[in-house]
C-alpha atoms as a PDB file:
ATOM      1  CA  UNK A   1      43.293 -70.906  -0.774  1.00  0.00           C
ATOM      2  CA  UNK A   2      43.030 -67.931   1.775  1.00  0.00           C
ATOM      3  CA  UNK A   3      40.592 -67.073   4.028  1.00  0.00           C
ATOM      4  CA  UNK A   4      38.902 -63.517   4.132  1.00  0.00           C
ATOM      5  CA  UNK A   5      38.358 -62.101   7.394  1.00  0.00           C
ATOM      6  CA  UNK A   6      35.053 -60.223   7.472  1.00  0.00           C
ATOM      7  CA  UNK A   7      36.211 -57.555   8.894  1.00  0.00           C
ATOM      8  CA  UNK A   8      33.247 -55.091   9.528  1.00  0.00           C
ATOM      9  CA  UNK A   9      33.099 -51.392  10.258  1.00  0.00           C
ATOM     10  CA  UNK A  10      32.883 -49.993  13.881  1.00  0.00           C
ATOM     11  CA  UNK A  11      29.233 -48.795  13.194  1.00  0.00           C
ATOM     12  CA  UNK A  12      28.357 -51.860  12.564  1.00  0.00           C
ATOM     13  CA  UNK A  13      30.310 -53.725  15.208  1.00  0.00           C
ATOM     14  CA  UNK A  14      28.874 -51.138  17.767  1.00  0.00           C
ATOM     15  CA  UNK A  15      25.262 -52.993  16.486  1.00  0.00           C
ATOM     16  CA  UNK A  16      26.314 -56.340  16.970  1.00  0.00           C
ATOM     17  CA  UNK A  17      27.873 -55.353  20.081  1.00  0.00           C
ATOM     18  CA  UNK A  18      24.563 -54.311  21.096  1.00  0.00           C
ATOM     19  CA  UNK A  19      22.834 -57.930  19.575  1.00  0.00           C
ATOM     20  CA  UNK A  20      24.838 -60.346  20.846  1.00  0.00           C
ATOM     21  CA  UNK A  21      24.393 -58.488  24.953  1.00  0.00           C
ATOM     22  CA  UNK A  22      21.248 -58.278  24.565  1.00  0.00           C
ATOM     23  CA  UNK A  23      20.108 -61.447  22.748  1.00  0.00           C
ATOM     24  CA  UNK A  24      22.323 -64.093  22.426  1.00  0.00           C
ATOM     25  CA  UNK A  25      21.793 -65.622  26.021  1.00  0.00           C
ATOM     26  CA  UNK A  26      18.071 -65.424  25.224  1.00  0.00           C
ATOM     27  CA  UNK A  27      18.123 -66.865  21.686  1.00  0.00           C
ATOM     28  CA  UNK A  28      20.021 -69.812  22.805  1.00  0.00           C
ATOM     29  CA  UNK A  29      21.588 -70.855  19.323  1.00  0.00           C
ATOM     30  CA  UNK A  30      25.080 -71.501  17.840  1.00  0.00           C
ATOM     31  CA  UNK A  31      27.338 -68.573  17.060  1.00  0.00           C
ATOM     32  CA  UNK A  32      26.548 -70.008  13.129  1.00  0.00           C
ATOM     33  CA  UNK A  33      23.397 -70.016  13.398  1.00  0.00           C
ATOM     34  CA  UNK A  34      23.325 -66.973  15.616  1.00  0.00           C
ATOM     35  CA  UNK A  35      25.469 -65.273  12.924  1.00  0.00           C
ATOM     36  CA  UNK A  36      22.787 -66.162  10.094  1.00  0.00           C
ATOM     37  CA  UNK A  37      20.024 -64.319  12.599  1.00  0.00           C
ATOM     38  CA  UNK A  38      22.141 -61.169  13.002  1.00  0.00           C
ATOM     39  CA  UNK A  39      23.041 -60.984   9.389  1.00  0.00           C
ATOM     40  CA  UNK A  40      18.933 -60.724   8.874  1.00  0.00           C
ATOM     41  CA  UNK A  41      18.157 -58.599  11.427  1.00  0.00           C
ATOM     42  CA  UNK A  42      21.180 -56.082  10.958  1.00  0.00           C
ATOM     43  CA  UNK A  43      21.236 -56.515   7.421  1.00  0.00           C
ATOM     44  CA  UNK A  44      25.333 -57.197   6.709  1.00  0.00           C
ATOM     45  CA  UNK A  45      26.902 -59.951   6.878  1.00  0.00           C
ATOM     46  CA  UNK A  46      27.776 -61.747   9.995  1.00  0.00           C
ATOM     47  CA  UNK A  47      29.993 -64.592  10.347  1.00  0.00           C
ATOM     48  CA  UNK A  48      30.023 -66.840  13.177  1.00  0.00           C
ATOM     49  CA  UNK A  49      33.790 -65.692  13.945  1.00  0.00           C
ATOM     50  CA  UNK A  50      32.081 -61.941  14.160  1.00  0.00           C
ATOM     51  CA  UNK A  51      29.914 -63.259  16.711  1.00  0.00           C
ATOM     52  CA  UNK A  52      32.315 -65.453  18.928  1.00  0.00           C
ATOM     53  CA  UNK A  53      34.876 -62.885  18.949  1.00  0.00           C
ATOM     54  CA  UNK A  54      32.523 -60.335  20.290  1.00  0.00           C
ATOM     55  CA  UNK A  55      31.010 -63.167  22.988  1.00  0.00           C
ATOM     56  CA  UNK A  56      34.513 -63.344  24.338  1.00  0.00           C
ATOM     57  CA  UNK A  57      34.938 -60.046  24.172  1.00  0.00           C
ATOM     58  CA  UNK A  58      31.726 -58.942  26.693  1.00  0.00           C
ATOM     59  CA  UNK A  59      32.940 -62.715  28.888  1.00  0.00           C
ATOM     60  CA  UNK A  60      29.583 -64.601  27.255  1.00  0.00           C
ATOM     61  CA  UNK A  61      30.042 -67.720  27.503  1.00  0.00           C
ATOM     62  CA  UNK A  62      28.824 -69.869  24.217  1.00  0.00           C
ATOM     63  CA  UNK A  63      25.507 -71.659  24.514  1.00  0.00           C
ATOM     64  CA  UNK A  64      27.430 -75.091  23.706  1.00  0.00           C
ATOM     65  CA  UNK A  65      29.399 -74.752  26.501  1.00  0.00           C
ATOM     66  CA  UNK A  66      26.128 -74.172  28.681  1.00  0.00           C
ATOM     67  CA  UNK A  67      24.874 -76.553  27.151  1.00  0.00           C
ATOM     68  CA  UNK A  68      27.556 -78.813  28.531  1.00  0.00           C
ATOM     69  CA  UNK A  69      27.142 -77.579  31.724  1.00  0.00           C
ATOM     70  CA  UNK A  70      23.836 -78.981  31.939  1.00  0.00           C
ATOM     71  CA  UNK A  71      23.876 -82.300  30.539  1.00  0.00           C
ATOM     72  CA  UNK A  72      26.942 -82.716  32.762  1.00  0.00           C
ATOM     73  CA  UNK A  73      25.029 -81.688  35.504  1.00  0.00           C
ATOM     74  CA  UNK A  74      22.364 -84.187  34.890  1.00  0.00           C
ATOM     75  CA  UNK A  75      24.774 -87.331  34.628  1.00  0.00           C
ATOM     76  CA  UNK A  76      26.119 -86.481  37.869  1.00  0.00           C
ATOM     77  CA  UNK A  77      22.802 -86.239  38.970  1.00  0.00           C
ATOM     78  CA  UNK A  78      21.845 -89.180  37.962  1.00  0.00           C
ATOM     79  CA  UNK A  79      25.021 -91.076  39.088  1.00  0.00           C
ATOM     80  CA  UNK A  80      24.427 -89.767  42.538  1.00  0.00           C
ATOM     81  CA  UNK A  81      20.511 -91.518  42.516  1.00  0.00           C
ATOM     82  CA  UNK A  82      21.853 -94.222  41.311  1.00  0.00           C
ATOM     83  CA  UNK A  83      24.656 -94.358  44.446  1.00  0.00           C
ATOM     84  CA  UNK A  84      21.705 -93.809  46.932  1.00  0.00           C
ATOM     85  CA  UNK A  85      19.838 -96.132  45.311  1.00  0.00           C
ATOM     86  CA  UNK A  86      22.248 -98.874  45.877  1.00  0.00           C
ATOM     87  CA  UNK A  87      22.717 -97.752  48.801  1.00  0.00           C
ATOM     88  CA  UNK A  88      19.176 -98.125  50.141  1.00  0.00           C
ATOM     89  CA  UNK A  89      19.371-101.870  48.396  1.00  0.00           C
ATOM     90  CA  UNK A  90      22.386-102.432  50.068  1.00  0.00           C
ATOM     91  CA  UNK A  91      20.332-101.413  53.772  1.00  0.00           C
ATOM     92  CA  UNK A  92      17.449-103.568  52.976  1.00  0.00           C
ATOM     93  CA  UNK A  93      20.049-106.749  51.761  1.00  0.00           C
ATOM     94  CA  UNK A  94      21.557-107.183  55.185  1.00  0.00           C
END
C-alpha cells in the first residue's frame, strides 16, 4: 500500500507558514494534533508531516522535545537536592 504525500499548494503553504510562526510555540500541542487545529482554522487539510516539515524548516523546535527539556531539567534538579541533602546528613553524622 502507498502512501500519499499531501502535497499542498504554495498559497496555502504560505498560510501555514504563517500558523505554525506565529502559533505553534504558543499552542503547545503535537504536530498531530497541531495539524488537526490548522486543518480547522485554514480550512484544508493538514497533516502532521505538513506541519513538522515546515517547524524544521523556520528551526522550531517540536513541543515534545521541549517538553523533554523540561522534565529533564527537573530530574537533574531533583538529583542535585537530593546530593545536598545527603550531604548536609552526611555534616550532621560526624
Amino acid at each position: 500500500m502507498a502512501v500519499e504525500k499531501n502535497r499542498i499548494s504554495r498559497v496555502r503553504q504560505h498560510q501555514l507558514n504563517n500558523l505554525v510562526i506565529d502559533e505553534y510555540a504558543t499552542k503547545n500541542l503535537a504536530d498531530i494534533d497541531f495539524a488537526a487545529y490548522a486543518t480547522v482554522k485554514l480550512g484544508f487539510n493538514v497533516t502532521s508531516d505538513n506541519v513538522g516539515g515546515t517547524r524544521r524548516d523556520f528551526g522550531i523546535p517540536s513541543t515534545g522535545m521541549l517538553k523533554k527539556q523540561v522534565r529533564a531539567r527537573t530530574v537533574e534538579d531533583r538529583i542535585s537536592a537530593l546530593e545536598e541533602a545527603i550531604a548536609e546528613l552526611k555534616v550532621l553524622l560526624r
